[in-house]
PDB file of N, CA and C in Angstrom:
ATOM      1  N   UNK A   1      -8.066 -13.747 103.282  1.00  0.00           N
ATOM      2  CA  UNK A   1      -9.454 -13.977 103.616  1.00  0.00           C
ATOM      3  C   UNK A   1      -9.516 -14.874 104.850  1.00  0.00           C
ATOM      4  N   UNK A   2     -10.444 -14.379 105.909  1.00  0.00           N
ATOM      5  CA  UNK A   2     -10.403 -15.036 107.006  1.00  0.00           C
ATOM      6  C   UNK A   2     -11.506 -15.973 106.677  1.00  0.00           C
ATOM      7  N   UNK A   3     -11.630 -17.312 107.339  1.00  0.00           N
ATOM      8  CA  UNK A   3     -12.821 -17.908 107.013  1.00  0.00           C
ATOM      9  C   UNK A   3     -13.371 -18.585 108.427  1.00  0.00           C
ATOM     10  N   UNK A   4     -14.843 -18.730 108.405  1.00  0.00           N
ATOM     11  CA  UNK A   4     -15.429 -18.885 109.236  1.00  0.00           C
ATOM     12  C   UNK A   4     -15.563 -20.330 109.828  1.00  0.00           C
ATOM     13  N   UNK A   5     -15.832 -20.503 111.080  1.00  0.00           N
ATOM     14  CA  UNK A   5     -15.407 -21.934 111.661  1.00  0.00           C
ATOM     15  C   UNK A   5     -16.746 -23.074 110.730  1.00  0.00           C
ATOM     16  N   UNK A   6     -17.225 -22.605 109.795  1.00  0.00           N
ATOM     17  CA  UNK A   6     -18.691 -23.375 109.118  1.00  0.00           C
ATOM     18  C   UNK A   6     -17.642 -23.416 108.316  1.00  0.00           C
ATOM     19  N   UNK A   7     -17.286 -22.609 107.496  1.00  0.00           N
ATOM     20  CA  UNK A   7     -16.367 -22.734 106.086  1.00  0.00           C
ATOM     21  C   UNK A   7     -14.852 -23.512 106.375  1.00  0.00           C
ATOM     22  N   UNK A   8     -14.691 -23.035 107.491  1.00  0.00           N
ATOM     23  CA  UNK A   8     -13.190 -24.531 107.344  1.00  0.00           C
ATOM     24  C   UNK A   8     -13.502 -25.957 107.597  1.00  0.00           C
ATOM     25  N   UNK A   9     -14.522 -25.853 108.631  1.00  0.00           N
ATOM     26  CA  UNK A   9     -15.220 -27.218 108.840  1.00  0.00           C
ATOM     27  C   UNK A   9     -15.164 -27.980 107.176  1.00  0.00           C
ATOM     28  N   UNK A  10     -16.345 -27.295 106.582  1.00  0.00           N
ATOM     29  CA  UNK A  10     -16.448 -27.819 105.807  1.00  0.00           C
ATOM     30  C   UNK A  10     -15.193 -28.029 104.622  1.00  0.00           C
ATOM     31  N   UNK A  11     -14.592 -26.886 104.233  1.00  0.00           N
ATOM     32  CA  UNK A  11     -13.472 -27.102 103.574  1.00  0.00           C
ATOM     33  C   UNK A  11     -12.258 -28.405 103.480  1.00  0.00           C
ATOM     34  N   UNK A  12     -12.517 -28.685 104.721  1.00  0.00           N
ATOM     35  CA  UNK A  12     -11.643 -29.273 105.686  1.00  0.00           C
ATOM     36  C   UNK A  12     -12.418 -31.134 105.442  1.00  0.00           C
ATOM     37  N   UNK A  13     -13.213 -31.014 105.411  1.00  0.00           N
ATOM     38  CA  UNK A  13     -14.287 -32.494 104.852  1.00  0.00           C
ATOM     39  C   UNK A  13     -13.682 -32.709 103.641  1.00  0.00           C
ATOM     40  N   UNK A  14     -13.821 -31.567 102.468  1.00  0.00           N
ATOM     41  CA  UNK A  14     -13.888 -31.899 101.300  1.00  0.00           C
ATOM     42  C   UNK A  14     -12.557 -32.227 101.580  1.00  0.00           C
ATOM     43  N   UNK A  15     -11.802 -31.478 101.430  1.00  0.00           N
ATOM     44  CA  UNK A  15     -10.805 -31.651 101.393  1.00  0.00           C
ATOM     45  C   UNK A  15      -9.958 -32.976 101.620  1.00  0.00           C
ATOM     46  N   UNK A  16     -10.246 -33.413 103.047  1.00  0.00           N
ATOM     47  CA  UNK A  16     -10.432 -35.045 103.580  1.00  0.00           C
ATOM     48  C   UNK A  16     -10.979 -35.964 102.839  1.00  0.00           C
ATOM     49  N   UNK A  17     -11.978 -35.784 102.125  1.00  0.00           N
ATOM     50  CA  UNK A  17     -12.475 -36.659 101.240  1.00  0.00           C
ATOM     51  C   UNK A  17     -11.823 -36.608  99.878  1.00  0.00           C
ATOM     52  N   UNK A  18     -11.317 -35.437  99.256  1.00  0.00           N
ATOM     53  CA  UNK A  18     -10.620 -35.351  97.752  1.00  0.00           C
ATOM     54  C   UNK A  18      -9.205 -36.312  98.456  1.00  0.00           C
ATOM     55  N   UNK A  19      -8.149 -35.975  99.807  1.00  0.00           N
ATOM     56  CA  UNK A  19      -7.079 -36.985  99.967  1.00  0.00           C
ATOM     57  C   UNK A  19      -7.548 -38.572  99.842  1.00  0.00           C
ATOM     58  N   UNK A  20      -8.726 -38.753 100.767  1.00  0.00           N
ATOM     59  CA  UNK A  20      -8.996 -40.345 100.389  1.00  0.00           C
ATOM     60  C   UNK A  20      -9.417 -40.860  99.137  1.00  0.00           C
ATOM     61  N   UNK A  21      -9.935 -39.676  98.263  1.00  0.00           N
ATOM     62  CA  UNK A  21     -10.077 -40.314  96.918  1.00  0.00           C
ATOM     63  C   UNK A  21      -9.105 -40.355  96.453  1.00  0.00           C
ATOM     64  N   UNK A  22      -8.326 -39.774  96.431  1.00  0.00           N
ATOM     65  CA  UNK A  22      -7.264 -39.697  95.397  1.00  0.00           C
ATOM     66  C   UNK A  22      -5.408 -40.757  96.030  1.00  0.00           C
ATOM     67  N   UNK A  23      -5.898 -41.248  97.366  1.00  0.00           N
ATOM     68  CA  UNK A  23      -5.339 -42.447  97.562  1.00  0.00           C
ATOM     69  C   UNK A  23      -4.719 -42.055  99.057  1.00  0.00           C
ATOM     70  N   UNK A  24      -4.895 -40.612  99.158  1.00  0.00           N
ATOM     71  CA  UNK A  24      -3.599 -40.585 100.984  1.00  0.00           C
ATOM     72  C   UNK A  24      -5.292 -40.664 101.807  1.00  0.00           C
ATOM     73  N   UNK A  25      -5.255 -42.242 102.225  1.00  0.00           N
ATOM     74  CA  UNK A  25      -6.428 -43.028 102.480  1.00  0.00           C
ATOM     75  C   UNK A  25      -6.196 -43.582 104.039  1.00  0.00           C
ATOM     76  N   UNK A  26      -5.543 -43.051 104.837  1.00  0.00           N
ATOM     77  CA  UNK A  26      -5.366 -43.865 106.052  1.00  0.00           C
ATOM     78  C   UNK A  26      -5.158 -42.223 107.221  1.00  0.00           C
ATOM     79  N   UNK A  27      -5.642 -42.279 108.597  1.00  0.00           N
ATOM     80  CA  UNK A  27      -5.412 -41.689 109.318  1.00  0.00           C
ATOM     81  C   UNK A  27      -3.768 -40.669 109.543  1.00  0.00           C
ATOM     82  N   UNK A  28      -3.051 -41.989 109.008  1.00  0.00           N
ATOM     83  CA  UNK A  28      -1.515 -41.464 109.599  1.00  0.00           C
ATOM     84  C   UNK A  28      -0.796 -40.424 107.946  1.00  0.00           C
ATOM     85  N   UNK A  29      -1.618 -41.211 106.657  1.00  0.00           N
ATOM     86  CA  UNK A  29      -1.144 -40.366 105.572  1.00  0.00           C
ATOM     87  C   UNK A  29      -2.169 -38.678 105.689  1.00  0.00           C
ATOM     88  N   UNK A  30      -2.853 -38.768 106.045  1.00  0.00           N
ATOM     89  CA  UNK A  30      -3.604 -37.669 106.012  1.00  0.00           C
ATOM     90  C   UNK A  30      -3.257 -36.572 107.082  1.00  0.00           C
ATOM     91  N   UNK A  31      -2.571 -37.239 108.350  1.00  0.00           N
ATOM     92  CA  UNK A  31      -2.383 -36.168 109.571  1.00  0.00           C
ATOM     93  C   UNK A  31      -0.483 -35.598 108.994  1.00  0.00           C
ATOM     94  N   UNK A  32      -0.061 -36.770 107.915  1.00  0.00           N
ATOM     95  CA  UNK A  32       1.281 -36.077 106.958  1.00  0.00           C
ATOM     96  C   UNK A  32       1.016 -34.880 106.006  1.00  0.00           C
ATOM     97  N   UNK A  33       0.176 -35.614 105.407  1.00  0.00           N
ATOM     98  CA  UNK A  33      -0.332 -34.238 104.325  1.00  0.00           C
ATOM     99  C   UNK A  33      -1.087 -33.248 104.543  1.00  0.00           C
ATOM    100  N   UNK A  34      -1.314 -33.236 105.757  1.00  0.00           N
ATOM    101  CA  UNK A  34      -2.114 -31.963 106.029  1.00  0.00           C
ATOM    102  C   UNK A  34      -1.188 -30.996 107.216  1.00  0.00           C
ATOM    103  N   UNK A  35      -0.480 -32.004 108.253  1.00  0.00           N
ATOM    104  CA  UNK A  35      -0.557 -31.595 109.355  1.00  0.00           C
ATOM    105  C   UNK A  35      -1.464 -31.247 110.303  1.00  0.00           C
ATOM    106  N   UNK A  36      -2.764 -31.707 110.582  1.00  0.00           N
ATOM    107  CA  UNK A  36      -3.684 -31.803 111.510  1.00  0.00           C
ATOM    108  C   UNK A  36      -3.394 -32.702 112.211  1.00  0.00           C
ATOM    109  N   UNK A  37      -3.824 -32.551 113.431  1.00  0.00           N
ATOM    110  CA  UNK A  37      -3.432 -33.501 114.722  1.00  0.00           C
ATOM    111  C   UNK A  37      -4.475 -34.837 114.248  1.00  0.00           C
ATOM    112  N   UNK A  38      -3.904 -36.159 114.721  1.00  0.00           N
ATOM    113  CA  UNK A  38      -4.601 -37.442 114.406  1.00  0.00           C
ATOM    114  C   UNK A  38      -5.821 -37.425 114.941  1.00  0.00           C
ATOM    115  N   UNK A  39      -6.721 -36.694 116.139  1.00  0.00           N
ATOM    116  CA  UNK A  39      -7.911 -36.869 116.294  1.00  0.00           C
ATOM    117  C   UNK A  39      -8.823 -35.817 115.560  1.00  0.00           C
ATOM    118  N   UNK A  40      -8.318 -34.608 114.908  1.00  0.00           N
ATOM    119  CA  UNK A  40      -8.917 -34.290 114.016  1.00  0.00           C
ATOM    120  C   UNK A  40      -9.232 -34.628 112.706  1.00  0.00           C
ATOM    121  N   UNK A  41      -8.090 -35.814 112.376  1.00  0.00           N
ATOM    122  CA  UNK A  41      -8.104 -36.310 111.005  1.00  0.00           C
ATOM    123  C   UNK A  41      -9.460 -37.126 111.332  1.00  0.00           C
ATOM    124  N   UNK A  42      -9.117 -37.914 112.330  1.00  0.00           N
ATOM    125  CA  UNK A  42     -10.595 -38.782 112.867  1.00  0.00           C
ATOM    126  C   UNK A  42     -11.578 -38.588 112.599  1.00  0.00           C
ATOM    127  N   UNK A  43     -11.654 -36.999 113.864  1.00  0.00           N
ATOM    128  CA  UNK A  43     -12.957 -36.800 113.490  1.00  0.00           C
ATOM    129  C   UNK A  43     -13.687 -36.225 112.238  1.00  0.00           C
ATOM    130  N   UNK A  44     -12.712 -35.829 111.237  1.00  0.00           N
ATOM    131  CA  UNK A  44     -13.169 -35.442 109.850  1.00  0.00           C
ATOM    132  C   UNK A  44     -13.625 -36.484 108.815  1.00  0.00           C
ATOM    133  N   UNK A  45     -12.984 -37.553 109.388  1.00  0.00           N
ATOM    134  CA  UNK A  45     -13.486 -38.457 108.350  1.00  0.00           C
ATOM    135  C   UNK A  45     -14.410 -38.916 108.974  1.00  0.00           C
ATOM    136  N   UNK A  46     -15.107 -39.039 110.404  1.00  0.00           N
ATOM    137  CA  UNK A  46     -16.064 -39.551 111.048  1.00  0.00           C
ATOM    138  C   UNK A  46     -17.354 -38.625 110.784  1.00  0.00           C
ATOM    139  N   UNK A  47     -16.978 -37.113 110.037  1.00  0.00           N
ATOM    140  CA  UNK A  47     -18.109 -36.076 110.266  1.00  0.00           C
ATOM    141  C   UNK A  47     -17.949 -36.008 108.297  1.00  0.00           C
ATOM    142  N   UNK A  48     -17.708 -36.962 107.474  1.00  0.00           N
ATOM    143  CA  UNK A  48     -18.053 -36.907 106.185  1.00  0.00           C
ATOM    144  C   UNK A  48     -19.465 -37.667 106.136  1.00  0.00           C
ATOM    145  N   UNK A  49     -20.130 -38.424 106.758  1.00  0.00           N
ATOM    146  CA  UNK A  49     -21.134 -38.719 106.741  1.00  0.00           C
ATOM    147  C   UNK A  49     -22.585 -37.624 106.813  1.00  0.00           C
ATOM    148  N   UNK A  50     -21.898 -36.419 107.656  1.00  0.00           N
ATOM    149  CA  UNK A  50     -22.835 -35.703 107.955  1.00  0.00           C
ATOM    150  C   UNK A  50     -22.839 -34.891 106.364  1.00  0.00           C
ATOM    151  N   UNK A  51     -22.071 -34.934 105.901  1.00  0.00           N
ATOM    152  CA  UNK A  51     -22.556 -34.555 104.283  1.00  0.00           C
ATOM    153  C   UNK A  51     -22.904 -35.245 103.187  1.00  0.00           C
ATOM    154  N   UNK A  52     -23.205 -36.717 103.869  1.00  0.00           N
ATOM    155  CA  UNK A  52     -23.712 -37.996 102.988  1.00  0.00           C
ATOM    156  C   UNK A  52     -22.566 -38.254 101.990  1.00  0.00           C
ATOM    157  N   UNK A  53     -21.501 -37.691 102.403  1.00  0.00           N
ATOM    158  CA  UNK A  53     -20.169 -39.009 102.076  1.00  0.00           C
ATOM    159  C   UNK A  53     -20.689 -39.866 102.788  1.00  0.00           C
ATOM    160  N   UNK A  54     -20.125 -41.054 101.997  1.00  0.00           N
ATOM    161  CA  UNK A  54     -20.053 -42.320 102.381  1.00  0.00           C
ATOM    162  C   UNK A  54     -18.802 -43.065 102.516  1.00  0.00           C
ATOM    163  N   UNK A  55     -17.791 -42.861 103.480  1.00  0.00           N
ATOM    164  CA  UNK A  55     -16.617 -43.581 103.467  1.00  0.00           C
ATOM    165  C   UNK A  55     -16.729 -44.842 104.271  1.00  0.00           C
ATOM    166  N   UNK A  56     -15.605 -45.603 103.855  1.00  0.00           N
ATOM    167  CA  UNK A  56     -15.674 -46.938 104.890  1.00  0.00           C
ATOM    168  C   UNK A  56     -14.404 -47.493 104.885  1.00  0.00           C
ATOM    169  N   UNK A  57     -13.862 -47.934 106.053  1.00  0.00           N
ATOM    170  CA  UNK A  57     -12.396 -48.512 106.829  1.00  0.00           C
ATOM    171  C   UNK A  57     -12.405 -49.529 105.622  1.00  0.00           C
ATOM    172  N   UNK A  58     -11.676 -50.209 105.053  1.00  0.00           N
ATOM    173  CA  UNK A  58     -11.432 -51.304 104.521  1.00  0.00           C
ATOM    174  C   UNK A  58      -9.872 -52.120 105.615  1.00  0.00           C
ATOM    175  N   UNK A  59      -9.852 -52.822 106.134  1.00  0.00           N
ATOM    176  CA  UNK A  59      -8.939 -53.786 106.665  1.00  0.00           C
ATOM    177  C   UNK A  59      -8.440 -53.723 105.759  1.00  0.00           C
ATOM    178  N   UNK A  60      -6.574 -54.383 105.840  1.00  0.00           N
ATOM    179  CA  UNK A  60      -5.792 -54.723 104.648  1.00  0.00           C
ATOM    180  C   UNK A  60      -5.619 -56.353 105.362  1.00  0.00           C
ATOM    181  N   UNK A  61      -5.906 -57.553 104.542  1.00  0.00           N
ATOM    182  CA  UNK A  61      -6.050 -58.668 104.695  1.00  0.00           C
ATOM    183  C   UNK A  61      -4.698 -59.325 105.646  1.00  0.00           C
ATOM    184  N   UNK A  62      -5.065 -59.830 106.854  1.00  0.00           N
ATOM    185  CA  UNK A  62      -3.769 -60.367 107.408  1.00  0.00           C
ATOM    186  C   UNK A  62      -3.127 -59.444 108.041  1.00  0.00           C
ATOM    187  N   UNK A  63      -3.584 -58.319 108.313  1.00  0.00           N
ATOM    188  CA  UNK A  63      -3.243 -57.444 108.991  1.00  0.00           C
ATOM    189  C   UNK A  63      -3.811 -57.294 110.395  1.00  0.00           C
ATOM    190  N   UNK A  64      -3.090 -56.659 111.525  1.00  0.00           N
ATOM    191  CA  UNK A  64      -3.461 -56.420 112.670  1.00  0.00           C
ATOM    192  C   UNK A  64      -3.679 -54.982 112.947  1.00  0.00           C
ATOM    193  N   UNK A  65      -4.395 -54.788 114.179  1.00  0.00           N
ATOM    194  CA  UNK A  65      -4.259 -53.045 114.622  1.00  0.00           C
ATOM    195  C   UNK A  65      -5.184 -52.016 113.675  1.00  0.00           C
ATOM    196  N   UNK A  66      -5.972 -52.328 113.334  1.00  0.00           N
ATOM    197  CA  UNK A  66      -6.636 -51.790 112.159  1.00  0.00           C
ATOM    198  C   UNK A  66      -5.699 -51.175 111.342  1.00  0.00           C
ATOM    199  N   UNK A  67      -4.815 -52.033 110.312  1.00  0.00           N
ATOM    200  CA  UNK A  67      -3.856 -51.668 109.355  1.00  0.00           C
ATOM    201  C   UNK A  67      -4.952 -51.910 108.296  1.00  0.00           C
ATOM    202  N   UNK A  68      -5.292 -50.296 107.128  1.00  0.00           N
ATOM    203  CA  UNK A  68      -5.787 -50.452 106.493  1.00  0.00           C
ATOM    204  C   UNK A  68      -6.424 -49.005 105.459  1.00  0.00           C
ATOM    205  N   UNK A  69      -7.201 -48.949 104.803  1.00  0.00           N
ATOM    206  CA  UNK A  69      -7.234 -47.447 104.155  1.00  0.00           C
ATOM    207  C   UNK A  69      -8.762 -46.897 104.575  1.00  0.00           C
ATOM    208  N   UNK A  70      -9.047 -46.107 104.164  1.00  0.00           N
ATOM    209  CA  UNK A  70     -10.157 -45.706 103.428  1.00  0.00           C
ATOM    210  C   UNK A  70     -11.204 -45.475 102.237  1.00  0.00           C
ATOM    211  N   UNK A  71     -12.004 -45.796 102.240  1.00  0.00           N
ATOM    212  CA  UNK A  71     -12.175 -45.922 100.784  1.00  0.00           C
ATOM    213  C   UNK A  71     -14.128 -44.804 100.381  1.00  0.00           C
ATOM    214  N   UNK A  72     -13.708 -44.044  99.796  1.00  0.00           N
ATOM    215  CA  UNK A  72     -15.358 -43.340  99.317  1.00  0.00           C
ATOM    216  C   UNK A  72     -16.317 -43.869  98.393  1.00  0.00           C
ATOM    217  N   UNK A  73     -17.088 -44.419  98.735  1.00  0.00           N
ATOM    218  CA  UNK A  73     -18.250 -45.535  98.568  1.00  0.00           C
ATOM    219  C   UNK A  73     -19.327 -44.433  97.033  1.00  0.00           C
ATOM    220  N   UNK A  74     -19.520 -43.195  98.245  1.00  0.00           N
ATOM    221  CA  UNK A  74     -20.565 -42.331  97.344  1.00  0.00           C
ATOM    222  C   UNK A  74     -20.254 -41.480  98.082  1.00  0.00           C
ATOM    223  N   UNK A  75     -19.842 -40.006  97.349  1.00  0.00           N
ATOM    224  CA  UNK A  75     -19.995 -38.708  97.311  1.00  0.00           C
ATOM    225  C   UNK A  75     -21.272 -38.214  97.528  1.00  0.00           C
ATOM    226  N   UNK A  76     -22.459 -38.550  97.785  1.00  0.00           N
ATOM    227  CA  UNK A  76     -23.651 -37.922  97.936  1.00  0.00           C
ATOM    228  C   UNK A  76     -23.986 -36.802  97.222  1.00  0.00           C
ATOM    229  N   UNK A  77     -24.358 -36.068  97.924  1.00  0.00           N
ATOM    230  CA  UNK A  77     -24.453 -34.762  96.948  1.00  0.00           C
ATOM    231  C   UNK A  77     -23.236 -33.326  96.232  1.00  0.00           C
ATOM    232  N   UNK A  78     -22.447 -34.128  96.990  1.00  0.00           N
ATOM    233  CA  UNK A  78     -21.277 -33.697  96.553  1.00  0.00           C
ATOM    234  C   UNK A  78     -20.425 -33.977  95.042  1.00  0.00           C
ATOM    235  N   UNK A  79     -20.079 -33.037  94.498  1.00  0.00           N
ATOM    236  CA  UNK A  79     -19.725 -33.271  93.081  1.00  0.00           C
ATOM    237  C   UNK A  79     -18.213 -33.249  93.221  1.00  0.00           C
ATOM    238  N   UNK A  80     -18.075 -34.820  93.418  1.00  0.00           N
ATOM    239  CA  UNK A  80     -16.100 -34.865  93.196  1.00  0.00           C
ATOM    240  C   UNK A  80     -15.288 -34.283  91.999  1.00  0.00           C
ATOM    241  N   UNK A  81     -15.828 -34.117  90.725  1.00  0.00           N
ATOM    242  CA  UNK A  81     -15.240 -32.644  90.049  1.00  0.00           C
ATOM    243  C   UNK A  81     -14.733 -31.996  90.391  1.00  0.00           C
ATOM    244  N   UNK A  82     -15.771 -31.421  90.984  1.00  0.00           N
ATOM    245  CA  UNK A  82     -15.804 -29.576  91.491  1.00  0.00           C
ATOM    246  C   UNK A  82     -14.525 -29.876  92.885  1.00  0.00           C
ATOM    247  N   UNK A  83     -14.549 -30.879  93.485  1.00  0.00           N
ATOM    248  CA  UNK A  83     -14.058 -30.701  94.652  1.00  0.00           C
ATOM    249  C   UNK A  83     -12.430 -31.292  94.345  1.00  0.00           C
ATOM    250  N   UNK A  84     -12.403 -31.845  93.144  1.00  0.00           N
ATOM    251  CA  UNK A  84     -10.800 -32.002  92.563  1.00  0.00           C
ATOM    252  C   UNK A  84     -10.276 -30.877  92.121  1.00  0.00           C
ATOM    253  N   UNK A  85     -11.190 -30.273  91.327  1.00  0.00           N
ATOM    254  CA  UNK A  85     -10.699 -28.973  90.748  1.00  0.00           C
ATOM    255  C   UNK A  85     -10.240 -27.594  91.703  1.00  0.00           C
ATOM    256  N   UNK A  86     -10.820 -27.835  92.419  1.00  0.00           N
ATOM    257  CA  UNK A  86     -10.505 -27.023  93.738  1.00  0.00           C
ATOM    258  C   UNK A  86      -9.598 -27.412  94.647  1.00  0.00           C
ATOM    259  N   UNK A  87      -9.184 -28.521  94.728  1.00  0.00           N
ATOM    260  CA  UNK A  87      -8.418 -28.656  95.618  1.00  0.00           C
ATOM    261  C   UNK A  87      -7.574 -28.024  96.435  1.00  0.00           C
ATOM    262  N   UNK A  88      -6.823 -27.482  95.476  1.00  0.00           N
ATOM    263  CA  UNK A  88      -5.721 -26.538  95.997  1.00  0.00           C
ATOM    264  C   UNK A  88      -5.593 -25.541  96.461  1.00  0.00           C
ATOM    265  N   UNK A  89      -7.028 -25.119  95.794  1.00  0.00           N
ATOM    266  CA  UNK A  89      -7.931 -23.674  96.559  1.00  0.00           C
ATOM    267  C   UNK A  89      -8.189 -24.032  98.502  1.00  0.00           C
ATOM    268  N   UNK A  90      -8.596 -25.300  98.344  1.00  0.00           N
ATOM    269  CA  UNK A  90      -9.154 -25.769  99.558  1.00  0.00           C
ATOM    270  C   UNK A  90      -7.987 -25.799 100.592  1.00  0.00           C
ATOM    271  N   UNK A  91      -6.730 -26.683 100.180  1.00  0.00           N
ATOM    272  CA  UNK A  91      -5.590 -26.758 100.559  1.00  0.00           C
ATOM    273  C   UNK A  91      -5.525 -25.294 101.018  1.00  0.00           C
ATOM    274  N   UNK A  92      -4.728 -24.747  99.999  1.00  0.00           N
ATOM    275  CA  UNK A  92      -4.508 -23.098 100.646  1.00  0.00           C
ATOM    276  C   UNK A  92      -5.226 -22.353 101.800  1.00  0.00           C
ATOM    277  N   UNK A  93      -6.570 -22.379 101.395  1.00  0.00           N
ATOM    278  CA  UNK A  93      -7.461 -21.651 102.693  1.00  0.00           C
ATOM    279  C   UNK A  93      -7.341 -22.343 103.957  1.00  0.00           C
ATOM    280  N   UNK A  94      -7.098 -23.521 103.658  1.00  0.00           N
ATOM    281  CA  UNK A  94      -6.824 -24.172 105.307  1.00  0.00           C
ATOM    282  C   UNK A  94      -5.420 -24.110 105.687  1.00  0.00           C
ATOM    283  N   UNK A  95      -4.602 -23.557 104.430  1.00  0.00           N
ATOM    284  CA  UNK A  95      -3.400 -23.486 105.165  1.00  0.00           C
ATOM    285  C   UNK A  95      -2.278 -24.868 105.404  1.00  0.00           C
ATOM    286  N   UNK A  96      -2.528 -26.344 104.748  1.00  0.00           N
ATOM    287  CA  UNK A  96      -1.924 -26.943 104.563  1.00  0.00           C
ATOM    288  C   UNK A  96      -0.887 -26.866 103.775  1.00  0.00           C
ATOM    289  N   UNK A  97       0.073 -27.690 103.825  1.00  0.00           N
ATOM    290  CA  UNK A  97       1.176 -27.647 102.925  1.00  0.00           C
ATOM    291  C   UNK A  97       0.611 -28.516 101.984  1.00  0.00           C
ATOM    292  N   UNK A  98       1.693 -28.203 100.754  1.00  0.00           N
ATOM    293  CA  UNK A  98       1.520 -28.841  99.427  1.00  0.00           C
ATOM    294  C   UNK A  98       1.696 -30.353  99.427  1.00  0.00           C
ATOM    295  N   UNK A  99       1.274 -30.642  98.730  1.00  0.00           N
ATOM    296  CA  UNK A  99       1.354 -32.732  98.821  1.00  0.00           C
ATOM    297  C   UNK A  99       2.809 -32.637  98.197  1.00  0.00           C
ATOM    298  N   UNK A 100       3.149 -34.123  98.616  1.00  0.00           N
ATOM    299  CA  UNK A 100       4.558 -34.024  97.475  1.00  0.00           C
ATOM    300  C   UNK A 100       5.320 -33.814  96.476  1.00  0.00           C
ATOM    301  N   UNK A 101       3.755 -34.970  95.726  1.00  0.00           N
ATOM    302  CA  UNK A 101       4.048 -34.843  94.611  1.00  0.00           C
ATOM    303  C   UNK A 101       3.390 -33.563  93.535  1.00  0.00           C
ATOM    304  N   UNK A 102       3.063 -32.415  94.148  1.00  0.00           N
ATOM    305  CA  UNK A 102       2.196 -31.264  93.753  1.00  0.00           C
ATOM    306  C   UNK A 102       3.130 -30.432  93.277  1.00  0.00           C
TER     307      UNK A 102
END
């Protein structure tokens, strides 16, 4: 199934948002587990807002360089269920590799 540049977009959010929930929470773990280039990881987590995710940088204390995670505040209208349960569905259609420990 080919999918359309609306449907990976979005796939590609959730998806970004199920890794930061579930802890691969930082720019550099997410451009590992996915293989997307680092300014797309960026801008995916910068364009979860436009679906009223709510993520936010958390600093790690004593740290420099913005050393630190991500963290999802509120899912908005999004049902993190549905979007755990799918995951792998999501994974697949975009064509990422499997997490490690999967």
């Amino acid at each position: 199934m080919s999918l359309s540049k609306t449907q990976t977009s979005f796939y590609r959010r959730l998806y970004v948002a199920q890794l930061i929930g579930t802890g691969t929470a930082s720019v550099p773990a997410i451009t590992r587990a996915t293989g997307m280039p680092r300014r797309t990881a960026q801008d995916t987590i910068s364009a979860l807002a436009e679906l009223d995710i709510h993520c936010e940088f958390e600093p790690e204390a004593g740290q420099r360089h913005n050393i630190g995670h991500y963290v999802i505040r509120d899912w908005g209208p999004i049902d993190p269920d549905w979007v755990a349960r799918h995951a792998e569905r999501l994974r697949e259609a975009l064509g990422y590799p499997p997490l490690p420990d999967a």
